[in-house]
Protein backbone atom coordinates (compact mmCIF):
# COMPACT_ATOMS: atom_id res chain seq x y z
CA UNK A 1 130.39 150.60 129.05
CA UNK A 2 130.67 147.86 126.67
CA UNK A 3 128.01 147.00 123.65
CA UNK A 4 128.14 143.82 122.23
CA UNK A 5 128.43 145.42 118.59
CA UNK A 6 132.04 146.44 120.21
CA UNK A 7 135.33 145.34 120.84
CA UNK A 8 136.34 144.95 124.33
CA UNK A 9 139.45 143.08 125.30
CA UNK A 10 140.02 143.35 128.81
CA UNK A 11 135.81 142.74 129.45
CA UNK A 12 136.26 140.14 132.12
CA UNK A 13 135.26 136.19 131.09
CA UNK A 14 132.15 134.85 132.74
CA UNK A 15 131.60 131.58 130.47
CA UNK A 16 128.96 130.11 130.77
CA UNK A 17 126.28 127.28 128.81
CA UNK A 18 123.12 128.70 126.85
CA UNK A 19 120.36 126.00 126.60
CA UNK A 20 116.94 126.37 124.20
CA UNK A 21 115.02 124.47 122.30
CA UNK A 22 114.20 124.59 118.14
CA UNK A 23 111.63 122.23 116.52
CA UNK A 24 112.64 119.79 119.30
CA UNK A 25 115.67 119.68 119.32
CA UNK A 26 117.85 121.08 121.92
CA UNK A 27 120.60 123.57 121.54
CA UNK A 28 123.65 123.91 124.18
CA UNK A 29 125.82 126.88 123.40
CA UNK A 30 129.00 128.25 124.71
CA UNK A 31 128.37 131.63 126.09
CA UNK A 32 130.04 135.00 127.51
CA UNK A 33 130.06 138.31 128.98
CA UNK A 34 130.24 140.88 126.44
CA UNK A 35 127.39 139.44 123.68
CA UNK A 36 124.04 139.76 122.79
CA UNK A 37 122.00 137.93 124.69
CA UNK A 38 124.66 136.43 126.62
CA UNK A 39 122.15 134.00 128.90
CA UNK A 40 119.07 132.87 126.99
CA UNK A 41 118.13 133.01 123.34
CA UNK A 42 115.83 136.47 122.80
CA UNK A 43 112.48 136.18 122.12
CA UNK A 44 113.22 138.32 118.89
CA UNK A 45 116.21 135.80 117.12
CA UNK A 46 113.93 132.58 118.28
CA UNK A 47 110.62 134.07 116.71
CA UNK A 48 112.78 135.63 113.53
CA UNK A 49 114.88 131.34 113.58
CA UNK A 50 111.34 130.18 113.93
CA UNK A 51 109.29 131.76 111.11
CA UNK A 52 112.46 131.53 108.66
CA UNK A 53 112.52 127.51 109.48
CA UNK A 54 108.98 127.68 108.19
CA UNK A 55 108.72 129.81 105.05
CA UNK A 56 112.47 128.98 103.78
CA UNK A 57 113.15 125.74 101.67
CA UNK A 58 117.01 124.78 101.75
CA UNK A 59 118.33 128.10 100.24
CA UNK A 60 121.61 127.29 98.98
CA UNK A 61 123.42 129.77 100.68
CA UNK A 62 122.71 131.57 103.81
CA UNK A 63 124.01 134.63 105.38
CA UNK A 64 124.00 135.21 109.40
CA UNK A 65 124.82 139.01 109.60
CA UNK A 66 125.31 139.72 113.38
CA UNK A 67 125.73 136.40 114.02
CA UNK A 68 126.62 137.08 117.85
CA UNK A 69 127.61 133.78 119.57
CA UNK A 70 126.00 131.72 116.67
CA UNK A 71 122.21 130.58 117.45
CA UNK A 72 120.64 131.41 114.43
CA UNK A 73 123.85 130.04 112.01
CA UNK A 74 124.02 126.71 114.31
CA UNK A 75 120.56 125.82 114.12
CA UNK A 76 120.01 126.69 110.20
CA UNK A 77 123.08 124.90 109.44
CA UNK A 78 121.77 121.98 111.18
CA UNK A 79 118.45 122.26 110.28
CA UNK A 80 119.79 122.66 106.38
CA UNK A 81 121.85 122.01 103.82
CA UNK A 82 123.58 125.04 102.49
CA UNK A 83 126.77 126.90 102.47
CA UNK A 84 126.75 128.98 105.63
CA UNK A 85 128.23 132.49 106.42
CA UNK A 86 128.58 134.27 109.45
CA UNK A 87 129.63 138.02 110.17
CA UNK A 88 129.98 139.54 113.66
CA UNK A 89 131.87 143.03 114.36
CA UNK A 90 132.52 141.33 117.87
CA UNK A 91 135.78 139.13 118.18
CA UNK A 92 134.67 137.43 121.00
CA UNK A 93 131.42 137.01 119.78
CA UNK A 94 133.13 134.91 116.46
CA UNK A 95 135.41 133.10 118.73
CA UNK A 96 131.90 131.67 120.01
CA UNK A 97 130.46 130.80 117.13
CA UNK A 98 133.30 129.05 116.06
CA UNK A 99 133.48 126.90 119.16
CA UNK A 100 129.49 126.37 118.84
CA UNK A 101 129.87 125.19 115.61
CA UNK A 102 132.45 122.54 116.07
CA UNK A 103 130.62 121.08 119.02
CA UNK A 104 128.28 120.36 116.17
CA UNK A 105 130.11 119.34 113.94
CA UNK A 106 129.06 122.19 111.35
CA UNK A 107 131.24 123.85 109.18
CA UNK A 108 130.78 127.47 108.01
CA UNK A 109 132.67 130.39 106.81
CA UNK A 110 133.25 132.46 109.98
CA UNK A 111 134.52 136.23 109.53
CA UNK A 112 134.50 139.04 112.34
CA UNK A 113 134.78 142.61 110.14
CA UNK A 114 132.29 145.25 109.77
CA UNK A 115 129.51 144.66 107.56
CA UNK A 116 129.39 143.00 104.30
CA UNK A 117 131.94 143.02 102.06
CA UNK A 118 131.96 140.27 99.55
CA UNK A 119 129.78 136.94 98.28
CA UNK A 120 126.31 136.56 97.19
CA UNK A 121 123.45 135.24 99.37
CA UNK A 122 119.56 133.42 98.65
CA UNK A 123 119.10 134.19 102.07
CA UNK A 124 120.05 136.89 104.60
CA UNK A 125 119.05 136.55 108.51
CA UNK A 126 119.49 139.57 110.26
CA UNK A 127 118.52 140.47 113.87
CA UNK A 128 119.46 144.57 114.20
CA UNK A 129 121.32 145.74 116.63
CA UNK A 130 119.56 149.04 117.38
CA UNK A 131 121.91 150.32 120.22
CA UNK A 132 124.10 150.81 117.28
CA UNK A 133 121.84 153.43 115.92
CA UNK A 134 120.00 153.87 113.04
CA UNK A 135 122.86 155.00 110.57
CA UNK A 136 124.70 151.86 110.81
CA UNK A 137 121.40 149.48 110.57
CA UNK A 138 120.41 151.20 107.47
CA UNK A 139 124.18 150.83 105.91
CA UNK A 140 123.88 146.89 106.82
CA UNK A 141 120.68 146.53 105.09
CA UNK A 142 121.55 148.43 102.09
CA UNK A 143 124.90 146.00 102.30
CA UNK A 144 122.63 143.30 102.47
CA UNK A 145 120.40 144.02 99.49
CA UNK A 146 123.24 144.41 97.34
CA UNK A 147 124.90 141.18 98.44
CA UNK A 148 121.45 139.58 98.39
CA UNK A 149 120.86 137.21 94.71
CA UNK A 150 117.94 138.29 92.41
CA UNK A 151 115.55 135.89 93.85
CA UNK A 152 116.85 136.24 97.68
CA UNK A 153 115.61 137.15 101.00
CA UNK A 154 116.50 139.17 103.65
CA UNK A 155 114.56 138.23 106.46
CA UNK A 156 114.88 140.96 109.69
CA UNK A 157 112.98 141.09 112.77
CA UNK A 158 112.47 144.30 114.86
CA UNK A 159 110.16 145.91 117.60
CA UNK A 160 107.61 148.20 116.15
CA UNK A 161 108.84 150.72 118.35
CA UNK A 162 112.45 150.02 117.29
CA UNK A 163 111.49 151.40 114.05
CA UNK A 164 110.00 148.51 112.47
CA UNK A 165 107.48 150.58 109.89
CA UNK A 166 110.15 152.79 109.21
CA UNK A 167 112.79 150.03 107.89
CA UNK A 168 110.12 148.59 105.97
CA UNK A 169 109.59 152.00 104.24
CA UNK A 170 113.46 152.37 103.91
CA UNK A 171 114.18 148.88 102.13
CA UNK A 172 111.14 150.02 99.78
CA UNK A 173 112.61 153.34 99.00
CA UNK A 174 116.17 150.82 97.85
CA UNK A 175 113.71 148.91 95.49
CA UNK A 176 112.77 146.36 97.29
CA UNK A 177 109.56 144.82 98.21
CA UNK A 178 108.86 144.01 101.15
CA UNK A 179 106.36 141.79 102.89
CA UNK A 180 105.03 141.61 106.82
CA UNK A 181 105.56 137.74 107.81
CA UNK A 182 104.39 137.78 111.31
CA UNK A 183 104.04 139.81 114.38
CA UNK A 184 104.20 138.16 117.76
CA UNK A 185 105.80 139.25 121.36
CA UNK A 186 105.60 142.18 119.93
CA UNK A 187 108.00 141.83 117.24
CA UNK A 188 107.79 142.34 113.44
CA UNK A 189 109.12 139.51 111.25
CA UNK A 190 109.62 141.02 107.65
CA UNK A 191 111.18 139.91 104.27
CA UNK A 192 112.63 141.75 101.03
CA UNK A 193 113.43 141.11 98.13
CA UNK A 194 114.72 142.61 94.91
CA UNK A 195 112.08 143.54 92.41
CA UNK A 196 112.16 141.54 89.42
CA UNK A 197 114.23 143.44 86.92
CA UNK A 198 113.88 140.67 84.16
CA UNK A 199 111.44 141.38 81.29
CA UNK A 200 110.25 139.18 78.17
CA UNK A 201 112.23 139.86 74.83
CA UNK A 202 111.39 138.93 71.26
């Protein structure tokens, strides 16, 4: 069986159009067998687009890790004005993206590889995929910290009983701190950042 955190080239086509709605505005989306949330937005990426649209202000850079079929980089890039990044492991799942993107006219570095491997971010958006198992969430979000600038955010959303309370306690262990943004459906919004390591000199 395929996973959409997987490569599968001979996973049969079945395109299709993804329709939802952000502050208004309405979002139409090319979409396919073989990625997350192939045929509506999850509750978890529109409550984790939804709170970040609130609390953020313009970062100047922004990071979509697991970007899928694009949701969350479409609408921030549209919504904002920053230099955009987006990482899937899932080759379809970038081909996507990139055809989202130029339906809206919205430009973004677009890269399918395995985690993070280069650039620095003000803000990280990262839905989990927890089929993938807890050993390769944890790697991405100690990825993400270190890719993350000193006054940053990573912003995740999980299930509590996905592990939320334990991720939280794992990002503190790296140094972070961490703070609970909202709960709703059932899902955990949550935000870290690095602890200041600055201090006051003569």
């Amino acid at each position: 069986m395929s996973h959409y955190f997987e490569n599968d080239a001979a996973l049969k086509h079945d395109l299709h159009e993804l329709r939802f709605v952000i502050r208004q505005k309405e979002y139409r989306l090319k979409t396919d067998a073989g990625v997350f949330s192939k045929d509506r937005l999850d509750i978890g990426t529109r409550v984790l687009l939804e709170t970040v649209l609130e609390e953020e202000k313009d970062p100047v850079s922004v990071l979509d890790l697991g970007c899928g079929l694009g949701p969350v980089g479409v609408v921030l890039k549209d919504q904002w004005d920053t230099r955009l990044t987006m990482i899937d492991v899932n080759q379809r799942a970038v081909d996507l993206a990139k055809e989202n993107l130029k339906r809206y006219g919205l430009q973004a570095d677009l890269r399918c590889q395995d985690g993070i491997q280069e650039g620095e971010y003000a803000c990280i958006v990262f839905n989990p995929p927890i089929r993938a198992g807890k050993k390769v969430i944890y790697r991405l979000f100690q990825e993400a910290i270190e890719h993350l600038s000193q006054e940053g955010h990573l912003w995740i959303v999980m299930r509590k009983q996905h592990g939320a309370q334990s991720a939280i306690q794992y990002l503190e262990d790296l140094g972070c701190l961490v703070r609970k943004v909202k709960r709703d459906k059932g899902f955990w919004v949550f935000v870290a950042q690095k602890k200041s390591t600055g201090s006051s000199r003569a």
